[in-house]
Protein backbone atom coordinates (compact mmCIF):
# COMPACT_ATOMS: atom_id res chain seq x y z
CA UNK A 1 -15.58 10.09 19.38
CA UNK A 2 -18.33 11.95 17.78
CA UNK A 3 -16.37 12.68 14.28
CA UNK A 4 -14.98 10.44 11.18
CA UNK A 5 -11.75 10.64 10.73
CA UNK A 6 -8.66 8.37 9.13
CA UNK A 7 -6.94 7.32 11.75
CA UNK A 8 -3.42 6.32 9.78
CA UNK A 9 -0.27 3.65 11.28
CA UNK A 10 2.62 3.85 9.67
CA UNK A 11 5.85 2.18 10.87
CA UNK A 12 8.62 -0.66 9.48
CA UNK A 13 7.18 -4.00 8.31
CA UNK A 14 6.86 -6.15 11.54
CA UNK A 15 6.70 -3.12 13.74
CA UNK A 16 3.33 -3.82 15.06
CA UNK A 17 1.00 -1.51 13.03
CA UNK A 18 -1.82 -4.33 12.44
CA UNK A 19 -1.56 -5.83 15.72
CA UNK A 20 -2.82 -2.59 17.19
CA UNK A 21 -4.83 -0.85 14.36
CA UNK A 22 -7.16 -4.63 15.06
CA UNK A 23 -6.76 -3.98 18.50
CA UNK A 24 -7.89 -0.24 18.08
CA UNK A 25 -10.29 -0.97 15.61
CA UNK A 26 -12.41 -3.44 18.60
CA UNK A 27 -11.65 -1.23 20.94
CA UNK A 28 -13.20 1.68 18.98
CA UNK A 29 -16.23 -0.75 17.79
CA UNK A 30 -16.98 -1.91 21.56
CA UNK A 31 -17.61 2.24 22.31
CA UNK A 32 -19.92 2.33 19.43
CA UNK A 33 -17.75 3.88 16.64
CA UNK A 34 -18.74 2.75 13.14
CA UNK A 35 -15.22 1.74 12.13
CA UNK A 36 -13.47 -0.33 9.18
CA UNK A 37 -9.23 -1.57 9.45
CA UNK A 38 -8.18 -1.19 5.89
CA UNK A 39 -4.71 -3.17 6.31
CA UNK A 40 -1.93 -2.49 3.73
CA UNK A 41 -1.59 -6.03 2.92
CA UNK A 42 -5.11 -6.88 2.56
CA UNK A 43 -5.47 -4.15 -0.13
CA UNK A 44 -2.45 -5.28 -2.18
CA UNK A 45 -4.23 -8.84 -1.95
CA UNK A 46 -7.81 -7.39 -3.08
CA UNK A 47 -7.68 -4.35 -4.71
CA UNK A 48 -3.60 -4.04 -5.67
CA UNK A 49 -2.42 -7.10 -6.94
CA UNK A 50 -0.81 -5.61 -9.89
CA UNK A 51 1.01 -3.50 -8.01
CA UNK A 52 4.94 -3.75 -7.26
CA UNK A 53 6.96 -2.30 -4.90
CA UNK A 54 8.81 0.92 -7.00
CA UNK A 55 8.21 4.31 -5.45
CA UNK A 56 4.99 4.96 -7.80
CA UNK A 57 3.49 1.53 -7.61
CA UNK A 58 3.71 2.31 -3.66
CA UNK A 59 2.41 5.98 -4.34
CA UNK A 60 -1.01 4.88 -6.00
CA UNK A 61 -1.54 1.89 -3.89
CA UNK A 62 -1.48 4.78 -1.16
CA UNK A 63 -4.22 6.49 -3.43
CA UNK A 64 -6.39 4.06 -3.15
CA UNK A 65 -6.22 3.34 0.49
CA UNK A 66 -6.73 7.23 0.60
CA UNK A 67 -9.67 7.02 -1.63
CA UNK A 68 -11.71 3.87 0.01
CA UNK A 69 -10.86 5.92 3.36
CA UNK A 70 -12.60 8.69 1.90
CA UNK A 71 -15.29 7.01 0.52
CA UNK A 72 -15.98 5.32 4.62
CA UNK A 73 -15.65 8.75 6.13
CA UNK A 74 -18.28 10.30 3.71
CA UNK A 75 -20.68 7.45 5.12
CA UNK A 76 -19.62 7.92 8.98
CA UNK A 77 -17.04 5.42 9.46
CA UNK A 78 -13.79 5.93 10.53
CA UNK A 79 -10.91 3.80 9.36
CA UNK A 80 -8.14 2.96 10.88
CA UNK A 81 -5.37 2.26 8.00
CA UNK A 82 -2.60 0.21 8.35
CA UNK A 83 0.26 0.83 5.82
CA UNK A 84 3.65 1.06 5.62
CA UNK A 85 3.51 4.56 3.41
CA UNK A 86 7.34 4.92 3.46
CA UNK A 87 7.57 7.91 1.82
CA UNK A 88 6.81 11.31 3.80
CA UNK A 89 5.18 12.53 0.35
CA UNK A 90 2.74 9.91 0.54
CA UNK A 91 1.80 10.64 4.02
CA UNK A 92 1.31 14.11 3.16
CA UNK A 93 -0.92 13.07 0.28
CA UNK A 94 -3.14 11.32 2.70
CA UNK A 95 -3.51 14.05 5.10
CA UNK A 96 -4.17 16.28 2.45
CA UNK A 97 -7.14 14.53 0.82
CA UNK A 98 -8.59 13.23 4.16
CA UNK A 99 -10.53 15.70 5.91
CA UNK A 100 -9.70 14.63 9.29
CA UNK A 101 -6.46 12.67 9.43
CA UNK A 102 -4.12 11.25 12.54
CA UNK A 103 -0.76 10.20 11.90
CA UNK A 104 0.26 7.17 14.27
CA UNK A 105 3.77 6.69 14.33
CA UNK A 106 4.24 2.80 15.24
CA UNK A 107 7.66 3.11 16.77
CA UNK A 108 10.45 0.00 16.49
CA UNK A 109 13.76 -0.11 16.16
CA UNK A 110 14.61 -2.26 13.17
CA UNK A 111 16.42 -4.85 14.97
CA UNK A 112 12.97 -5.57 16.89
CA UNK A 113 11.07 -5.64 13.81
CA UNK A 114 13.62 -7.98 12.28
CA UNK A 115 13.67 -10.23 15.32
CA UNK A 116 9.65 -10.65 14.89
CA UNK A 117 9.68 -11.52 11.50
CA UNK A 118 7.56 -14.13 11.24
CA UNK A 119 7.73 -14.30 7.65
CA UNK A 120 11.07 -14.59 7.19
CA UNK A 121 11.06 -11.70 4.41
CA UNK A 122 13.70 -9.50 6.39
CA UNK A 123 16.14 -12.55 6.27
CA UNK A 124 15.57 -12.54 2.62
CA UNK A 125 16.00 -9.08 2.08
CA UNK A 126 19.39 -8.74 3.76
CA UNK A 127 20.56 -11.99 1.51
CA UNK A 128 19.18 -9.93 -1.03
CA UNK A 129 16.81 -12.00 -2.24
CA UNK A 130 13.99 -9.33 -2.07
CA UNK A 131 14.48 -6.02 -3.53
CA UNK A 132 13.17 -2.73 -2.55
CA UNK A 133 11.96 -4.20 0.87
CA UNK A 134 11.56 -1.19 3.28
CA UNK A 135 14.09 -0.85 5.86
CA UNK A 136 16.98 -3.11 4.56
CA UNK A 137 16.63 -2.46 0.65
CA UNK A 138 14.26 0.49 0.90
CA UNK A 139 14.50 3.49 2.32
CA UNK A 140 11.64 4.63 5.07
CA UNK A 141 11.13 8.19 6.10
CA UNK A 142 10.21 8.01 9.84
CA UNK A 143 7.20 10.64 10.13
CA UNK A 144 8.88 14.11 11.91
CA UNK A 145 5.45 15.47 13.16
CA UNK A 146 2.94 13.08 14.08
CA UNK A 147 0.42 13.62 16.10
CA UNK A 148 1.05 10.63 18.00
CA UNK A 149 3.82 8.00 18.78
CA UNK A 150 3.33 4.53 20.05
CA UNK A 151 6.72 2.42 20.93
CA UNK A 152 5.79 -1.09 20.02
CA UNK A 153 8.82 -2.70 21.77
CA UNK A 154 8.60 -0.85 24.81
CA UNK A 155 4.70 -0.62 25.28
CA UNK A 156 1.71 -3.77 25.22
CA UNK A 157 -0.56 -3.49 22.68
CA UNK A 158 -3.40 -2.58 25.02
CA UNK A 159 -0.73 0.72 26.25
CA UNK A 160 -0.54 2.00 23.10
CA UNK A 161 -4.70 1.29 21.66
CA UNK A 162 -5.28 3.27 25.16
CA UNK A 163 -2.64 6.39 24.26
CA UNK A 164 -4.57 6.43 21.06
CA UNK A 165 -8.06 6.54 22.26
CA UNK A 166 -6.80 9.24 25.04
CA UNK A 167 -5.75 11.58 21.91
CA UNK A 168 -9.01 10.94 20.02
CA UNK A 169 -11.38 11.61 22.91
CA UNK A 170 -9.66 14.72 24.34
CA UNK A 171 -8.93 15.64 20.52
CA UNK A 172 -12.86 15.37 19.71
CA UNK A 173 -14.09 17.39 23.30
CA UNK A 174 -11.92 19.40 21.97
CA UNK A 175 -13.36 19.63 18.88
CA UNK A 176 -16.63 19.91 20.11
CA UNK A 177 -16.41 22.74 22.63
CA UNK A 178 -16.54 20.47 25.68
């Protein structure tokens, strides 16, 4: 992988988009590849806090993933982002400000995702108790052209960090003229 680029997981809560973007992000890092995990979570803890969960709140907490991401590129590291980004609009924000952008689609059905809730937050959505929460509360608009899909309930981890790296390498030989 000879290129920076924002490689982006999006996918229901508990559908397995930090498992693998860690798993990519060593993988990627044991091939040489500068490379930095920017995890949805993470960023609401350190640079988000005030942030809720409304549709804009989501939006600019998605411009400033986009904008650290940026920032990385410009200096040769490729990120691998880990967000939720339920919106398609917010999606297409990303791949608009990001000069080189993949869409991964972390595949789940929400029954899986609701069985591995560690957390217990998709128990307390359907009681209600959490409002807004993506996938019970919330809507989430499942990406219609990305360039790649991973099925998380079907697939190990190690499966899908492989299908990925296959795409980037014979995207950047492409790329390259190889």
């Amino acid at each position: 992988m000879g290129r920076t680029t924002t490689i982006w997981l999006t996918g229901l809560p508990c559908s397995g988009k930090t498992t693998t973007a860690l798993a990519l992000t060593t993988a990627l890092r044991e091939r040489g590849v500068k490379v930095e995990c920017l995890d949805g979570d993470e960023l609401r803890r350190k640079i988000g806090r005030e942030l809720g969960f409304g549709r804009e709140d989501r939006l600019e907490n998605i411009r400033r993933a986009v904008y650290v991401s940026k920032l990385l590129n410009r200096n040769g590291v490729t990120t691998v982002v880990s967000m939720i980004a339920p919106f398609a609009e917010m999606r297409e924000y990303a791949r608009a400000e990001l000069d080189s952008y993949v869409e991964v689609y972390v595949h789940c059905p929400l029954e899986e995702c609701v069985r591995r809730d560690v957390k217990g937050l998709y128990a307390k959505a359907i009681k209600g108790e959490i409002t807004a929460f993506t996938g019970i509360s919330d809507v989430y608009e499942p990406p219609t052209h990305p360039e790649i899909t991973i099925h998380t309930h079907i697939n190990p981890v190690e499966s899908n960090v492989r299908h990925i790296l296959d795409y980037l390498l014979h995207t950047d030989s492409n790329t390259n003229g190889s």
